[in-house]
C-alpha atoms as a PDB file:
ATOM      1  CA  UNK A   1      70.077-146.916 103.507  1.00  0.00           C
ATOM      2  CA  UNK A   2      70.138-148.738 100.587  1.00  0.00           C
ATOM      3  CA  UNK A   3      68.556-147.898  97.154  1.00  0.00           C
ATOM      4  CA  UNK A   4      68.767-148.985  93.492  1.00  0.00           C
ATOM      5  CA  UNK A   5      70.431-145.334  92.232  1.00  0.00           C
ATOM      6  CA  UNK A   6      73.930-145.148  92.332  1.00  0.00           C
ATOM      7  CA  UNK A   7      74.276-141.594  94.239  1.00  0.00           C
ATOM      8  CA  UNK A   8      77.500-139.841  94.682  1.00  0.00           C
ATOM      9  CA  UNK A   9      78.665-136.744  96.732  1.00  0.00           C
ATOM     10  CA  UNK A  10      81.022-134.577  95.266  1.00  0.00           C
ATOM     11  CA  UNK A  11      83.677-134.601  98.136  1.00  0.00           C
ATOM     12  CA  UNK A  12      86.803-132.763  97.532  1.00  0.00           C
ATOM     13  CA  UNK A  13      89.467-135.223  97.729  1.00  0.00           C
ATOM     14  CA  UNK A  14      91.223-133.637 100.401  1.00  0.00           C
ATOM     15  CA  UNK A  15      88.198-134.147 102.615  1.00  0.00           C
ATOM     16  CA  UNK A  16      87.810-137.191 101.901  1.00  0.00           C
ATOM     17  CA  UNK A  17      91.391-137.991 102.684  1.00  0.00           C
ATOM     18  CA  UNK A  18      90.907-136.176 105.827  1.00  0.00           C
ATOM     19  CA  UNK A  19      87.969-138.418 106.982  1.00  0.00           C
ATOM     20  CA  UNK A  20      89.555-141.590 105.911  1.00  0.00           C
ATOM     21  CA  UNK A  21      92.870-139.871 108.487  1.00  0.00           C
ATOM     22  CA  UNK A  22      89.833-139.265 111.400  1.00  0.00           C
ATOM     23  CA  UNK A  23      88.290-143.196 110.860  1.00  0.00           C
ATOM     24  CA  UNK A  24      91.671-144.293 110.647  1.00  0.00           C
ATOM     25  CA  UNK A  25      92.801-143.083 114.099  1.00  0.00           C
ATOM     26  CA  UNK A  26      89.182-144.088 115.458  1.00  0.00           C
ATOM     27  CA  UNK A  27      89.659-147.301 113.858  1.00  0.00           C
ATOM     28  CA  UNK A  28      93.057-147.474 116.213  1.00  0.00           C
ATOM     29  CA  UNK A  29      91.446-146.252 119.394  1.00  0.00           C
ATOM     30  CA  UNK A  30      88.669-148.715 118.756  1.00  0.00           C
ATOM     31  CA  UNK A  31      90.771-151.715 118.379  1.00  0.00           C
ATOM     32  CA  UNK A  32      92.564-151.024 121.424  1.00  0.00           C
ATOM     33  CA  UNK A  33      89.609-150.935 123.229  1.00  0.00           C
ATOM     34  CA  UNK A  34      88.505-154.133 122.067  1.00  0.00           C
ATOM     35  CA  UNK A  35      92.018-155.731 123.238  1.00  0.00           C
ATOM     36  CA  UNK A  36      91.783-153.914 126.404  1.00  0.00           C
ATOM     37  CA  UNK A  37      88.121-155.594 127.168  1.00  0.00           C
ATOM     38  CA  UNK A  38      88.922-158.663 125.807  1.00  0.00           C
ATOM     39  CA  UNK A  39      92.562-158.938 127.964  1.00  0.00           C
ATOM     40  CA  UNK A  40      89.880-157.907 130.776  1.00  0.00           C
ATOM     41  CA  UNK A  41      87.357-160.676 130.048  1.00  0.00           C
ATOM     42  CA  UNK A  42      89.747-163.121 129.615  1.00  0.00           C
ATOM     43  CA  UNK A  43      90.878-162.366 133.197  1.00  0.00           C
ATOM     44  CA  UNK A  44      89.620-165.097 135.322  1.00  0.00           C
ATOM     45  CA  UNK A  45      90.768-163.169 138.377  1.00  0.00           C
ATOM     46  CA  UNK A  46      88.310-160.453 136.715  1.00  0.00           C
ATOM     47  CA  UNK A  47      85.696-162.592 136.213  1.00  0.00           C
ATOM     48  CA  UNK A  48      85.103-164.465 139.462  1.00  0.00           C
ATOM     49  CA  UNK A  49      85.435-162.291 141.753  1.00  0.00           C
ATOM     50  CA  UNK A  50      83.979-158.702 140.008  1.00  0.00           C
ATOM     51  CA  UNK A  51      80.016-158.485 140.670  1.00  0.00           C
ATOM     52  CA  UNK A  52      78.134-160.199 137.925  1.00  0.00           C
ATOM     53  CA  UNK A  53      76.575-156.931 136.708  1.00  0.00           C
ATOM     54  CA  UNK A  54      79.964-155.681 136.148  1.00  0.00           C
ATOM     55  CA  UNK A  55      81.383-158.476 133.700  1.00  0.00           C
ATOM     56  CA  UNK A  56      78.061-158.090 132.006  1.00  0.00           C
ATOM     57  CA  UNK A  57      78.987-154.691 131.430  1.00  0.00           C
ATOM     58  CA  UNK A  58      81.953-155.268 130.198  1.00  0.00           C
ATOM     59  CA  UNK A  59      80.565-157.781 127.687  1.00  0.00           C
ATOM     60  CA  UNK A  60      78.361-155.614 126.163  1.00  0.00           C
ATOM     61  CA  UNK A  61      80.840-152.872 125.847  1.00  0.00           C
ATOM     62  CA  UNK A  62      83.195-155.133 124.069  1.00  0.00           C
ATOM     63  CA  UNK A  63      80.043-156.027 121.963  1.00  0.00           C
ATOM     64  CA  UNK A  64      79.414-152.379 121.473  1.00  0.00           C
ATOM     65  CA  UNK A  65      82.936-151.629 120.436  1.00  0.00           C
ATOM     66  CA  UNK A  66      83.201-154.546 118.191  1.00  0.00           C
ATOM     67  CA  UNK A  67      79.918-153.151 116.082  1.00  0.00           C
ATOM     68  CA  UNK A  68      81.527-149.386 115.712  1.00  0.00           C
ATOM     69  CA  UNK A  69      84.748-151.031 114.621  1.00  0.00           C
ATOM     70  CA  UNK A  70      82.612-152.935 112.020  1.00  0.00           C
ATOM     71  CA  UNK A  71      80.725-149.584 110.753  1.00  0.00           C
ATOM     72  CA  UNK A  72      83.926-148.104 110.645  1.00  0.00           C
ATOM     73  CA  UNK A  73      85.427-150.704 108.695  1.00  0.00           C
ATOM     74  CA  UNK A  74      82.729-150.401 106.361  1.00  0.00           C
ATOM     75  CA  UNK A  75      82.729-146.257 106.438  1.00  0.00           C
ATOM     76  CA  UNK A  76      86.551-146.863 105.356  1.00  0.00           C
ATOM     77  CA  UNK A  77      85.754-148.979 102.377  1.00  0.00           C
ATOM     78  CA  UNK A  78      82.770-146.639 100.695  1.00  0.00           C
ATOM     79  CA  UNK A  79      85.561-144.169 101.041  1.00  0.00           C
ATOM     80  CA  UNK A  80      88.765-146.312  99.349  1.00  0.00           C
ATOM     81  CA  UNK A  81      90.812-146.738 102.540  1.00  0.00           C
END
């Protein structure tokens, strides 16, 4: 949410650098996701001959993926990674 005060938690920095250490590694698994899907997509093999519901599937999961690799992105950058 977004507001006009400038709020901030008093985090201890060694939480803080363990978060950052968490979205980091999520930030890895994410990204090879998205290379994995995309790889899959990009398949034409894949994509002729797998039932349309499938590819559409895979689609929106790489469309899924790509939006938590965004918030993460964004998580990482409130916290100074």
């Amino acid at each position: 949410t977004q507001t006009t005060y400038d709020a901030r938690l008093n985090i201890p920095a060694d939480t803080a650098k363990a978060y950052v250490a968490k979205l980091t590694e999520t930030e890895k698994t994410e990204q090879a996701q998205i290379k994995n899907l995309e790889a899959r997509l990009k398949n034409t093999n894949y994509v002729q001959n797998a039932p349309a519901a499938v590819v559409a599937q895979t689609r929106a999961q790489l469309e899924d993926t790509q939006a938590r690799l965004k918030t993460i992105s964004a998580e990482m950058k409130r916290f100074g990674a």
